[in-house]
C-alpha atoms as a PDB file:
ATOM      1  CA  UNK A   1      15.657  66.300  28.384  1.00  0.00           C
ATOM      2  CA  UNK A   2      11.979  67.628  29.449  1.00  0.00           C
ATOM      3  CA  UNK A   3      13.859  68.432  33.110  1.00  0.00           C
ATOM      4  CA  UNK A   4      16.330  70.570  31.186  1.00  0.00           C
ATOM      5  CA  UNK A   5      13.473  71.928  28.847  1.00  0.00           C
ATOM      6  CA  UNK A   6      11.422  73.382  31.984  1.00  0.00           C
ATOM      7  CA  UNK A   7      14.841  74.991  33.438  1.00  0.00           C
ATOM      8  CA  UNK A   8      15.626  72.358  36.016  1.00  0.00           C
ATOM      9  CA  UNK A   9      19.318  71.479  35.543  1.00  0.00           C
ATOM     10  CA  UNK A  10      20.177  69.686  38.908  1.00  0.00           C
ATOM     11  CA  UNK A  11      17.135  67.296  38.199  1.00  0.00           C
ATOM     12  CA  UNK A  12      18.301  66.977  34.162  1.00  0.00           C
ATOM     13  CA  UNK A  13      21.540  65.925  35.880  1.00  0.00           C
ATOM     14  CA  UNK A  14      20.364  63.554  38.302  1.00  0.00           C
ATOM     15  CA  UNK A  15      18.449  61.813  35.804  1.00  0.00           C
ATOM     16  CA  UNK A  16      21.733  61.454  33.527  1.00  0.00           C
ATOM     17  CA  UNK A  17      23.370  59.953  36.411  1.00  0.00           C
ATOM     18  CA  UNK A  18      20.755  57.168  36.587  1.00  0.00           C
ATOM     19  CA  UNK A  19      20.665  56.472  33.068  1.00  0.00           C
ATOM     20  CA  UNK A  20      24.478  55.880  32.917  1.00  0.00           C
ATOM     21  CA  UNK A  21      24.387  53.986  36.161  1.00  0.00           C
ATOM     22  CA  UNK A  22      21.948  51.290  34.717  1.00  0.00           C
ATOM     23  CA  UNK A  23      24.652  51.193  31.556  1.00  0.00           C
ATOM     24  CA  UNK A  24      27.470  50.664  34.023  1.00  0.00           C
ATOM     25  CA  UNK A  25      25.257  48.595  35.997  1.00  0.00           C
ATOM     26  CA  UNK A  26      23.988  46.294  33.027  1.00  0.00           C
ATOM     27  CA  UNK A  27      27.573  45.991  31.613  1.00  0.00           C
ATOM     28  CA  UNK A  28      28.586  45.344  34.859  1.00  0.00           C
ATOM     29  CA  UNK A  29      25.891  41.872  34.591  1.00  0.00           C
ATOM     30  CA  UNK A  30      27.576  40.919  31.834  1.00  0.00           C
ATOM     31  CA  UNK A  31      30.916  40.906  33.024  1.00  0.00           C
ATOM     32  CA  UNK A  32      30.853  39.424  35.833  1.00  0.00           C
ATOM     33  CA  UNK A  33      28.696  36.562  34.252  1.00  0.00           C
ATOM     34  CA  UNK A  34      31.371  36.061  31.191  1.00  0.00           C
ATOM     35  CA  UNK A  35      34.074  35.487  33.751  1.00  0.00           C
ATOM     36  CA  UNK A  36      32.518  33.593  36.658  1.00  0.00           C
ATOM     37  CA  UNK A  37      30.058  31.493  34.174  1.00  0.00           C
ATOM     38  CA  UNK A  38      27.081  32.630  36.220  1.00  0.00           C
ATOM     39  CA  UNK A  39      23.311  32.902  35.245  1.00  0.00           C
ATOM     40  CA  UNK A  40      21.523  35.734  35.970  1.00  0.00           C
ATOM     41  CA  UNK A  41      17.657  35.072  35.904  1.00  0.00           C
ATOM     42  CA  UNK A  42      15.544  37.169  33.481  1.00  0.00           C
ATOM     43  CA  UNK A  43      12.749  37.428  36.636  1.00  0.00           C
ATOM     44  CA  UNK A  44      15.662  38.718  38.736  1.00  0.00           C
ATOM     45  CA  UNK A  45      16.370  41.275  35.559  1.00  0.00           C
ATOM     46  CA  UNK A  46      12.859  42.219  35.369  1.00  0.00           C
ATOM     47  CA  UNK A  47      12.440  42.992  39.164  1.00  0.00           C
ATOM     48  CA  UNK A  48      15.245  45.073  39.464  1.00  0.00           C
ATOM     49  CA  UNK A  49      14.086  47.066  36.202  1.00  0.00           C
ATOM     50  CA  UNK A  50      10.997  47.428  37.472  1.00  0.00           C
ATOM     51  CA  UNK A  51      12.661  48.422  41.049  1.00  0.00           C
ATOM     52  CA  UNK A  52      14.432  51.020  39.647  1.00  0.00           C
ATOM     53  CA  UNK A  53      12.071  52.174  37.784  1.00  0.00           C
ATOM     54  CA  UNK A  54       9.678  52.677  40.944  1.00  0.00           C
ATOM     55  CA  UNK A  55      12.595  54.214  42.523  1.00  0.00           C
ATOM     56  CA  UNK A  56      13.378  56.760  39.633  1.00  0.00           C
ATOM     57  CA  UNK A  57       9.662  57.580  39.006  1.00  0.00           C
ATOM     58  CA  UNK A  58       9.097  57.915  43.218  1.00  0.00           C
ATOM     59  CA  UNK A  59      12.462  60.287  43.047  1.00  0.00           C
ATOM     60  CA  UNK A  60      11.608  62.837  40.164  1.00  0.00           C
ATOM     61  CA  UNK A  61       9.085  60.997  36.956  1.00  0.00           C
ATOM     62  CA  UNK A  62       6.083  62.084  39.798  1.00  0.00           C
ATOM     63  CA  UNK A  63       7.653  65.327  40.584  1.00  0.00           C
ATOM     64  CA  UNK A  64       7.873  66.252  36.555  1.00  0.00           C
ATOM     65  CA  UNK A  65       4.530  65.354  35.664  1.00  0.00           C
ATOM     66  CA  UNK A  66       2.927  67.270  38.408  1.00  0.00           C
ATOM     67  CA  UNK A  67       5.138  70.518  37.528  1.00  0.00           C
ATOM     68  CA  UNK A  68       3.583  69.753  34.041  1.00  0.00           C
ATOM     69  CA  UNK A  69       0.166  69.866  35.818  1.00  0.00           C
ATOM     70  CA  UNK A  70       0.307  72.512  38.224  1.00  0.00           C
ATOM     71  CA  UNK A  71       2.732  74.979  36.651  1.00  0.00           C
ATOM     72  CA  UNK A  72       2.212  74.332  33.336  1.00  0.00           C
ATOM     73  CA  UNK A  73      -1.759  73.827  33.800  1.00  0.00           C
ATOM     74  CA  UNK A  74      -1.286  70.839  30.988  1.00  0.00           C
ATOM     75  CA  UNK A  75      -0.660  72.906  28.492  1.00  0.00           C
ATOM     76  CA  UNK A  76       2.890  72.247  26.811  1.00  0.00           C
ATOM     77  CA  UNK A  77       3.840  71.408  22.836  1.00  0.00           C
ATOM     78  CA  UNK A  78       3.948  67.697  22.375  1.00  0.00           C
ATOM     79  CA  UNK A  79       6.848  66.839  20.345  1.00  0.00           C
ATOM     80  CA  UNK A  80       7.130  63.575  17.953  1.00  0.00           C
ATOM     81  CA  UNK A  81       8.608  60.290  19.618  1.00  0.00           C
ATOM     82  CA  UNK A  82      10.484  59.547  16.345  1.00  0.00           C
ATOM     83  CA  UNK A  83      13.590  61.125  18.016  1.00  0.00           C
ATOM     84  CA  UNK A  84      13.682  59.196  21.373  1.00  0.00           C
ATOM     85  CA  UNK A  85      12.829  56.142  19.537  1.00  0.00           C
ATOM     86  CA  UNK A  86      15.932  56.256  16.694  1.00  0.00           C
ATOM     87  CA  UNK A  87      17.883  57.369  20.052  1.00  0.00           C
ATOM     88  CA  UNK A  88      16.935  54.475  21.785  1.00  0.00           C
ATOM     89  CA  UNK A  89      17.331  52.127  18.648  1.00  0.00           C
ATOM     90  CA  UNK A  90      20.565  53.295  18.392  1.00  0.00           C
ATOM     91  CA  UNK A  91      21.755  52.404  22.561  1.00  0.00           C
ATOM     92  CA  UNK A  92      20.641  49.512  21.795  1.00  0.00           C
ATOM     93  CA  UNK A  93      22.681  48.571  18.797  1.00  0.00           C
ATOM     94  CA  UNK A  94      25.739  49.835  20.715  1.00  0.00           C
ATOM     95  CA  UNK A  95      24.977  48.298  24.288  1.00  0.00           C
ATOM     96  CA  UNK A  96      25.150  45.341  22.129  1.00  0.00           C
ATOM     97  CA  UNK A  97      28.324  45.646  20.044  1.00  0.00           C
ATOM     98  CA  UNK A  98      29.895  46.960  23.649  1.00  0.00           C
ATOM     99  CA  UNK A  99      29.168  43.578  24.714  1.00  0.00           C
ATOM    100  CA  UNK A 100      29.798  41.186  22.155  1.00  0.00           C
ATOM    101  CA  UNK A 101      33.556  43.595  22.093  1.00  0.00           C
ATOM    102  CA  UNK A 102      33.839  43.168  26.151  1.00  0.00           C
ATOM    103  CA  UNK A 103      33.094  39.209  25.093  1.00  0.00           C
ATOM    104  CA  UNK A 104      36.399  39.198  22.625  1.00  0.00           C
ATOM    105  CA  UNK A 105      38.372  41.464  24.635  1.00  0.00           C
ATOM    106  CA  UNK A 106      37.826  38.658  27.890  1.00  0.00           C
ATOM    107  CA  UNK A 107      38.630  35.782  25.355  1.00  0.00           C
ATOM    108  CA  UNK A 108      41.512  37.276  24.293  1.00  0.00           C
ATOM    109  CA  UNK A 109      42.582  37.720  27.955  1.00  0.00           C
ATOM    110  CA  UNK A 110      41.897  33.983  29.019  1.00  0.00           C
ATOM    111  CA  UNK A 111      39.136  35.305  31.209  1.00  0.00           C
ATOM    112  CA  UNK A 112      36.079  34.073  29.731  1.00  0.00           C
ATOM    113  CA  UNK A 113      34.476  31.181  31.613  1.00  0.00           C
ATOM    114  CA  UNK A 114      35.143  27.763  29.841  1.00  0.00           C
ATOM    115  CA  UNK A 115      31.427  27.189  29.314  1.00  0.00           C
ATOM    116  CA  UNK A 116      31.216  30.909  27.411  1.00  0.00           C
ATOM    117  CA  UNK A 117      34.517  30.178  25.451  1.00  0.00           C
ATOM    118  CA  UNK A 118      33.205  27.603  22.953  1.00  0.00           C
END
């Protein structure tokens, strides 16, 4: 949103594109752990969060905080976090109910790994 607020639309994009790539990626996790029964470690979660989040911030976060510097000499209206915060509350919920449906749907199929199936 701030990339498409200061005009840049190919950046807005790109940053769309990684947000719905860590969805596909993350539902991916799941998926592949409801059917083959394998454990994903929450260190090997965290590092490639944190990974990614290097990656993202070395790709374009650095590149919009110093247009905010430079071109907008710091000045810029602050806007309230209550927004992006019910936004994110409400992913959340539905990242959730996407995977406890992609759980059923896999049961249903016979596809669910016997030690999930209980």
């Amino acid at each position: 949103m701030n990339w498409r607020e200061i005009g840049e639309d190919a950046d807005a994009q790109f940053n769309l594109y990684v947000v719905w790539g860590l969805i596909a990626l993350a539902l991916l996790m799941v998926l592949v752990s409801s059917v083959t029964g394998m454990v994903v470690s929450p260190l090997l979660s965290v590092m490639v969060a944190v990974f990614v989040w290097v990656c993202w911030f070395g790709l374009l976060g650095r590149e919009q905080l110093n247009f905010v510097r430079n071109e907008l000499d710091n000045v810029y209206e602050y806007k309230s976090w209550l927004k992006p915060i019910i936004v994110l509350l409400i992913g959340i919920l539905v990242y959730f109910v996407c995977i406890i449906l992609l759980i059923l749907l896999l049961k249903q199929l016979g596809l669910l790994h016997p030690s999930l199936a209980a």
